[in-house]
C-alpha atoms as a PDB file:
ATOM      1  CA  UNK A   1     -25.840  -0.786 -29.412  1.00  0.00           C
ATOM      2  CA  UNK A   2     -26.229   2.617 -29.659  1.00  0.00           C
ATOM      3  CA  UNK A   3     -23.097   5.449 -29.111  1.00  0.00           C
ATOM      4  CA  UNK A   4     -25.114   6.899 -25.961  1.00  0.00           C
ATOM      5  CA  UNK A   5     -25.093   3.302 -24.867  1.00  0.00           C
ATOM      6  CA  UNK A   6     -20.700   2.995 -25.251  1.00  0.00           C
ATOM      7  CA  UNK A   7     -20.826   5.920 -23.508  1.00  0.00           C
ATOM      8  CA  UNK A   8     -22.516   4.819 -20.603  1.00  0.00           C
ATOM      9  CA  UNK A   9     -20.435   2.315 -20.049  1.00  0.00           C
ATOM     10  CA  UNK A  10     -16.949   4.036 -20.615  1.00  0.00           C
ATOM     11  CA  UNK A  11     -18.032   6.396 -17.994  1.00  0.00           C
ATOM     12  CA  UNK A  12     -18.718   3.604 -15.688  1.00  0.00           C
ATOM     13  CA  UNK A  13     -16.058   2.330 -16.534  1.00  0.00           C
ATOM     14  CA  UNK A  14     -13.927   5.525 -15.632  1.00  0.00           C
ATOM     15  CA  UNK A  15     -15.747   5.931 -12.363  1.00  0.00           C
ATOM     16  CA  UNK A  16     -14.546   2.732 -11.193  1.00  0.00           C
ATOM     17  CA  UNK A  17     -11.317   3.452 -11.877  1.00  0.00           C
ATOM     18  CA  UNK A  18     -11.362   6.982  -9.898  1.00  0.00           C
ATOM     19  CA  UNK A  19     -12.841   4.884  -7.069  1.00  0.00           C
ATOM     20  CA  UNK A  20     -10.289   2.947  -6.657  1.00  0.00           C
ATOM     21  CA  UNK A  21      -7.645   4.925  -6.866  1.00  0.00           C
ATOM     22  CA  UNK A  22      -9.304   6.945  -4.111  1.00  0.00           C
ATOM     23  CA  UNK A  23      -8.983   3.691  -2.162  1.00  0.00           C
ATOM     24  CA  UNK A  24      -5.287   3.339  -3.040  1.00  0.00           C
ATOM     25  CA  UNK A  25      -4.278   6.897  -2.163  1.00  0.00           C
ATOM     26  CA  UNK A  26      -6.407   6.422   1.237  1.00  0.00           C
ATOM     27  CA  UNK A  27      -4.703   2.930   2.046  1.00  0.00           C
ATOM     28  CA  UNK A  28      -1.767   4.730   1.601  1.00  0.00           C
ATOM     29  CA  UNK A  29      -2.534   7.252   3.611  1.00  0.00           C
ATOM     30  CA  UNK A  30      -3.715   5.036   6.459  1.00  0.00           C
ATOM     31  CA  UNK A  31      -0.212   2.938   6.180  1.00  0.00           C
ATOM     32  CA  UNK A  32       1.789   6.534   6.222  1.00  0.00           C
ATOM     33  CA  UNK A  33      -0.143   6.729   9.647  1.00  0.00           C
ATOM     34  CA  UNK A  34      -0.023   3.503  10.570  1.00  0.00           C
ATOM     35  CA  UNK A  35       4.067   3.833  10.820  1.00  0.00           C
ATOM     36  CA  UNK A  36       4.277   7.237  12.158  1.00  0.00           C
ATOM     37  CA  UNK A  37       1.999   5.941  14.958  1.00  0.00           C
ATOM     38  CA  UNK A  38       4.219   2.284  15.157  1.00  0.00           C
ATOM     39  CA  UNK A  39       7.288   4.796  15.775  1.00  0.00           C
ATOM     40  CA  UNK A  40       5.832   6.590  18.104  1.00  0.00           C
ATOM     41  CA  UNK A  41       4.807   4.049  19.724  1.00  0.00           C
ATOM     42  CA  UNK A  42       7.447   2.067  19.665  1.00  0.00           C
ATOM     43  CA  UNK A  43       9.773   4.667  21.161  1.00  0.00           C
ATOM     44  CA  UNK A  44       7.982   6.011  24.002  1.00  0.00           C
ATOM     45  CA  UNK A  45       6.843   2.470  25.221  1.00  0.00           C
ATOM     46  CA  UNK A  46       9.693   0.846  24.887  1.00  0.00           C
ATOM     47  CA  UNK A  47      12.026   3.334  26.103  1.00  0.00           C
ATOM     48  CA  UNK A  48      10.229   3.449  29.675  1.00  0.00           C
ATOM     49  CA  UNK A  49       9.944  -0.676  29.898  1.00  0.00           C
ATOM     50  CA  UNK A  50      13.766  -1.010  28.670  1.00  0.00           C
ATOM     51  CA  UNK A  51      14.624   1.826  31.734  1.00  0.00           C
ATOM     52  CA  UNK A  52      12.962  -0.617  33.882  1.00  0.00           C
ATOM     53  CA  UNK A  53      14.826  -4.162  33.106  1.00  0.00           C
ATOM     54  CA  UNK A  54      18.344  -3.262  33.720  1.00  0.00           C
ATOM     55  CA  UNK A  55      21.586  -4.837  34.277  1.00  0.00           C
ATOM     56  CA  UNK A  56      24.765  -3.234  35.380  1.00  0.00           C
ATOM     57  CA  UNK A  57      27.776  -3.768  34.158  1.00  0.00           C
ATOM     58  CA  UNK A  58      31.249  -2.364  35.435  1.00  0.00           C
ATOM     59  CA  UNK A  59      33.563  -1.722  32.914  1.00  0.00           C
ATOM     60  CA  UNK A  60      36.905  -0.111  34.102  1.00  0.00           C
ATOM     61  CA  UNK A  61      35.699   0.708  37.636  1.00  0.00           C
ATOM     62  CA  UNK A  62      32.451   2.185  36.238  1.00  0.00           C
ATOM     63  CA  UNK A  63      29.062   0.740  36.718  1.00  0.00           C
ATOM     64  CA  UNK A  64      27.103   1.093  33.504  1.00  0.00           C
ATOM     65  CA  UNK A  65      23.587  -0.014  33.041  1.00  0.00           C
ATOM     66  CA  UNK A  66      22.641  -1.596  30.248  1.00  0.00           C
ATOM     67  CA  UNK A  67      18.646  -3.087  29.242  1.00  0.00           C
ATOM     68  CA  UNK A  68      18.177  -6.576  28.980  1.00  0.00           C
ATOM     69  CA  UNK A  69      16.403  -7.933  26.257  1.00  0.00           C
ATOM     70  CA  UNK A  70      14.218 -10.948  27.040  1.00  0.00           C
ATOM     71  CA  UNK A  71      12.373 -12.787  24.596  1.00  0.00           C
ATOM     72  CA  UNK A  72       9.512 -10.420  25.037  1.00  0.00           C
ATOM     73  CA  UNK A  73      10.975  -7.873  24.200  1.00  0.00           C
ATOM     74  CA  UNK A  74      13.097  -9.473  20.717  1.00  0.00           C
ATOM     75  CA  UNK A  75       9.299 -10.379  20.010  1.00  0.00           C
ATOM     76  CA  UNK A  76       8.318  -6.738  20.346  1.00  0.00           C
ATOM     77  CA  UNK A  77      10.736  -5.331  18.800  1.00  0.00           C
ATOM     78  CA  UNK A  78      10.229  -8.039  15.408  1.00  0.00           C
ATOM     79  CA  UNK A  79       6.860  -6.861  15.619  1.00  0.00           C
ATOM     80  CA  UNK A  80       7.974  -3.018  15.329  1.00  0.00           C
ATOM     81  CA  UNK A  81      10.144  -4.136  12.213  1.00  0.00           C
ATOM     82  CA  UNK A  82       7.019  -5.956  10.287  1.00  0.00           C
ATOM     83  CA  UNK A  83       5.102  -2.756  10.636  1.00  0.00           C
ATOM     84  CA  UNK A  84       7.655  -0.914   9.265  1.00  0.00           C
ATOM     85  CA  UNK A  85       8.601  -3.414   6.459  1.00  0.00           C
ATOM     86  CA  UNK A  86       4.765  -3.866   5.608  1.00  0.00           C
ATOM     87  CA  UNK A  87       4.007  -0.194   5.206  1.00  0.00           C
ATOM     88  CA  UNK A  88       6.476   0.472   3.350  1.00  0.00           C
ATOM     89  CA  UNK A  89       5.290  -2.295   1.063  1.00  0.00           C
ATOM     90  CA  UNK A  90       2.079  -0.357   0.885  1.00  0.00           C
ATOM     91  CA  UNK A  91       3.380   3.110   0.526  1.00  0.00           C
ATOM     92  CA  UNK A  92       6.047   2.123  -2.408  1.00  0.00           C
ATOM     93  CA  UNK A  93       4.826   1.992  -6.233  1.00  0.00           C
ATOM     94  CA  UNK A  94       3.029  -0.907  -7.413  1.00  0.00           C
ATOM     95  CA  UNK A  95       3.116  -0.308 -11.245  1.00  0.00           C
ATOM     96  CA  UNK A  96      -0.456   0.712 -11.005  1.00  0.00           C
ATOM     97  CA  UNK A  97      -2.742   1.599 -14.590  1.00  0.00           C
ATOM     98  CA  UNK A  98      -5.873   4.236 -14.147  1.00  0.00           C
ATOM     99  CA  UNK A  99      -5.398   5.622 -17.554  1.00  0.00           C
ATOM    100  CA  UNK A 100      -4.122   5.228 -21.083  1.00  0.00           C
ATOM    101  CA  UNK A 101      -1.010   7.400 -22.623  1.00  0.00           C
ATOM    102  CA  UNK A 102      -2.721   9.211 -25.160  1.00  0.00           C
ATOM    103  CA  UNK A 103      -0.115   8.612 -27.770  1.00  0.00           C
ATOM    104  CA  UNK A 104      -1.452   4.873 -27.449  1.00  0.00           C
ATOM    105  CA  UNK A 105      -5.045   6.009 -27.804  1.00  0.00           C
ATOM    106  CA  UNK A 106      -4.271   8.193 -31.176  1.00  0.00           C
ATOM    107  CA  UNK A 107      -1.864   5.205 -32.746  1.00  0.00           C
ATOM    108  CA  UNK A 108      -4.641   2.798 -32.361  1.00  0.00           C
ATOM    109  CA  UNK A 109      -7.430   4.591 -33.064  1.00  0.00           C
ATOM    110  CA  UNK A 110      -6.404   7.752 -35.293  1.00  0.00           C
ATOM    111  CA  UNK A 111      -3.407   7.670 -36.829  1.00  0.00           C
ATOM    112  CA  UNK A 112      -1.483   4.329 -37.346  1.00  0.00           C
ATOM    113  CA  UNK A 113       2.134   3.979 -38.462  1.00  0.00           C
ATOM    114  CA  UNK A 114       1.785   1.132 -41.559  1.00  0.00           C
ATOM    115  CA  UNK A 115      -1.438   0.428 -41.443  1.00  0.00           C
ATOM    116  CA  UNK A 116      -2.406  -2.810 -43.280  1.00  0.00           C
ATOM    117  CA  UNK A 117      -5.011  -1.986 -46.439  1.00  0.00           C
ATOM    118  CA  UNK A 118      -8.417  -2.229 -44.815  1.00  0.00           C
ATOM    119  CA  UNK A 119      -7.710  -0.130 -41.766  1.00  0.00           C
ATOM    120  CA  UNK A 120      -9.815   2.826 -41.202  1.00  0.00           C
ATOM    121  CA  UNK A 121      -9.499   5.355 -38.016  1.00  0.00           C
ATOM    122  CA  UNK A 122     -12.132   3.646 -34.973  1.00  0.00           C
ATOM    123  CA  UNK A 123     -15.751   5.095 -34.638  1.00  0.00           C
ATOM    124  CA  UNK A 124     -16.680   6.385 -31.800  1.00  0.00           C
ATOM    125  CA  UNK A 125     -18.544   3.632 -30.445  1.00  0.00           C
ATOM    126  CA  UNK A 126     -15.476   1.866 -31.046  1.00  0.00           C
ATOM    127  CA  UNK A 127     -12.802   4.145 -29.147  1.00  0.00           C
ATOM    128  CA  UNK A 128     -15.762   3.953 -26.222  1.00  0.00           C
ATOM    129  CA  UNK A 129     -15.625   0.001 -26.586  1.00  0.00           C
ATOM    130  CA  UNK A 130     -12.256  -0.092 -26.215  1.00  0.00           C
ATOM    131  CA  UNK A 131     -11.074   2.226 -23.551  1.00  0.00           C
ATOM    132  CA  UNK A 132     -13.922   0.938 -21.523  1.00  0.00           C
ATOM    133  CA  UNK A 133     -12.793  -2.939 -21.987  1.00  0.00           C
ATOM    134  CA  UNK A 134      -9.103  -1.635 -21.275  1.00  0.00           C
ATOM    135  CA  UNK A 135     -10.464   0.519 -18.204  1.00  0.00           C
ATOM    136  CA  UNK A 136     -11.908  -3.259 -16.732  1.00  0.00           C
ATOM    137  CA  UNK A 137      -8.265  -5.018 -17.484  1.00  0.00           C
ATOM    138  CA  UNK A 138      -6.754  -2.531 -15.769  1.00  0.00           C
ATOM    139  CA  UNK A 139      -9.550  -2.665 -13.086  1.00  0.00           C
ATOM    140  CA  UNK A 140      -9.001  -6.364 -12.677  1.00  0.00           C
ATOM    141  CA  UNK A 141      -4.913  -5.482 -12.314  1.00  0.00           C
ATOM    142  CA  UNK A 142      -5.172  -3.162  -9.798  1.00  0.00           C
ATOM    143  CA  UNK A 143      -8.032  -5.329  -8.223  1.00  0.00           C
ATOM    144  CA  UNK A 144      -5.405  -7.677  -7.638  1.00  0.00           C
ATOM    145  CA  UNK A 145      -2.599  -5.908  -6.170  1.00  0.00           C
ATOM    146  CA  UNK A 146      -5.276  -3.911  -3.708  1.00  0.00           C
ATOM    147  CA  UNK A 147      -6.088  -7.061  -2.219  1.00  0.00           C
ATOM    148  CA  UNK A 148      -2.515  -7.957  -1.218  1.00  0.00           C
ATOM    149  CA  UNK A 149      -2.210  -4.676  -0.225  1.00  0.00           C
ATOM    150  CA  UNK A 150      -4.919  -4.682   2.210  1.00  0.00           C
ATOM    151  CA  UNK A 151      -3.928  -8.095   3.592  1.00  0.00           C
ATOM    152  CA  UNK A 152      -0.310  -6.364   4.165  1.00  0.00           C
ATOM    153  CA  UNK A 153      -2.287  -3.411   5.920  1.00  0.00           C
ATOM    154  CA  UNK A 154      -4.288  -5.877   8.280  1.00  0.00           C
ATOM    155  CA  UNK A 155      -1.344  -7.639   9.121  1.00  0.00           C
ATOM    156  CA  UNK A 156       0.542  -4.202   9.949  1.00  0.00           C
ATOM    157  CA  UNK A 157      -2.300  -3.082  12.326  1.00  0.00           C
ATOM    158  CA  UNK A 158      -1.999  -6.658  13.883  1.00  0.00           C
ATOM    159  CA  UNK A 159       1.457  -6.467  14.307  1.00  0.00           C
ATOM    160  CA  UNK A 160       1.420  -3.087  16.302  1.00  0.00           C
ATOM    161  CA  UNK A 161      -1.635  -4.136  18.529  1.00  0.00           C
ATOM    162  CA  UNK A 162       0.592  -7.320  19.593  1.00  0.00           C
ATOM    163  CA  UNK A 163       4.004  -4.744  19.806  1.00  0.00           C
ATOM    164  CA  UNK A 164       1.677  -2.472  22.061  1.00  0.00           C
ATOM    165  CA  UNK A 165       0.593  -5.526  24.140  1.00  0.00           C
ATOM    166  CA  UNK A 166       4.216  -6.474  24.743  1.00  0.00           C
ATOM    167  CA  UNK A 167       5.311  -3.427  25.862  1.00  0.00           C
ATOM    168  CA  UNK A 168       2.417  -2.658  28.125  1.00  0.00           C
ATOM    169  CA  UNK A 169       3.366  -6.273  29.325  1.00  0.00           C
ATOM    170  CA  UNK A 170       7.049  -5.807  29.983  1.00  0.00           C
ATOM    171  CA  UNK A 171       5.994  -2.320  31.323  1.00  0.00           C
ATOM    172  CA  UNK A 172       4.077  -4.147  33.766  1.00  0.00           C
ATOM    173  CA  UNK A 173       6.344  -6.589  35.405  1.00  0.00           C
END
């Protein structure tokens, strides 16, 4: 195979690897959105259907109101905590690879400490080779964890549907 060839591929190679961590940082995005709008949410619509189940209380001569919390609303406000909990399982580090340290790339390839007899500094076909079979582990890795990540997402944005359609419920009654 020729060097033009290697080159090809590494390139490939590093495209994928920008594309998907476009796709993280926009997932991440979408989750930093996705809780701002749960919040939001959560506050306004819940606030005005909690003002409107009420008990009163009288403590020391005083009448004091109080909400009542049915088992809509518990579920509702469960719901509100998965969205939180799952987006920030989204939005915290992962341990994610799109490149290689360069002080890696110049011990294996350049300049190794104790090199047995018949090592020679890589080609570079070779240093094209390798990055670009490192770039596809690292791929698959990420691969991986972006999949649980976007299951965590879809379950967020289910989560706060069902929260909204609980409120708009117990704003109903």
């Amino acid at each position: 195979m020729s060097e033009q060839a290697e080159r090809i591929v590494y390139e490939e190679s590093v495209r994928t690897l920008s594309q998907q961590r476009e796709l993280l940082d926009g997932l991440r995005s979408r989750s930093g959105t996705l809780l701002g709008a749960a919040s939001i949410a959560t506050a306004f619509l819940s606030a005005q259907a909690l003002l409107r189940h009420q008990a009163i209380d009288v403590v020391r001569g005083q009448a004091v109101p109080h909400p009542v919390l049915d088992s809509l609303a518990w579920t509702a406000i469960v719901l509100f905590c998965v969205v939180v909990f799952l987006s920030l399982a989204v939005l915290i580090p992962w341990g994610w690879t799109f490149a290689h340290h360069p002080h890696a790339l110049i011990g294996v390839h350049l300049e190794w400490e104790n090199p047995p007899k018949d090592w020679r500094p890589s080609t570079v076909r070779e240093i094209y080779r390798d990055i670009s079979y490192w770039n596809g582990v690292h791929y698959d890795q990420n691969g991986r964890k972006l999949q649980v990540m976007l299951a965590l997402f879809a379950v967020a944005c289910s989560a706060l549907a069902a929260e909204i359609v609980i409120w708009l419920i117990l704003l109903g009654r």
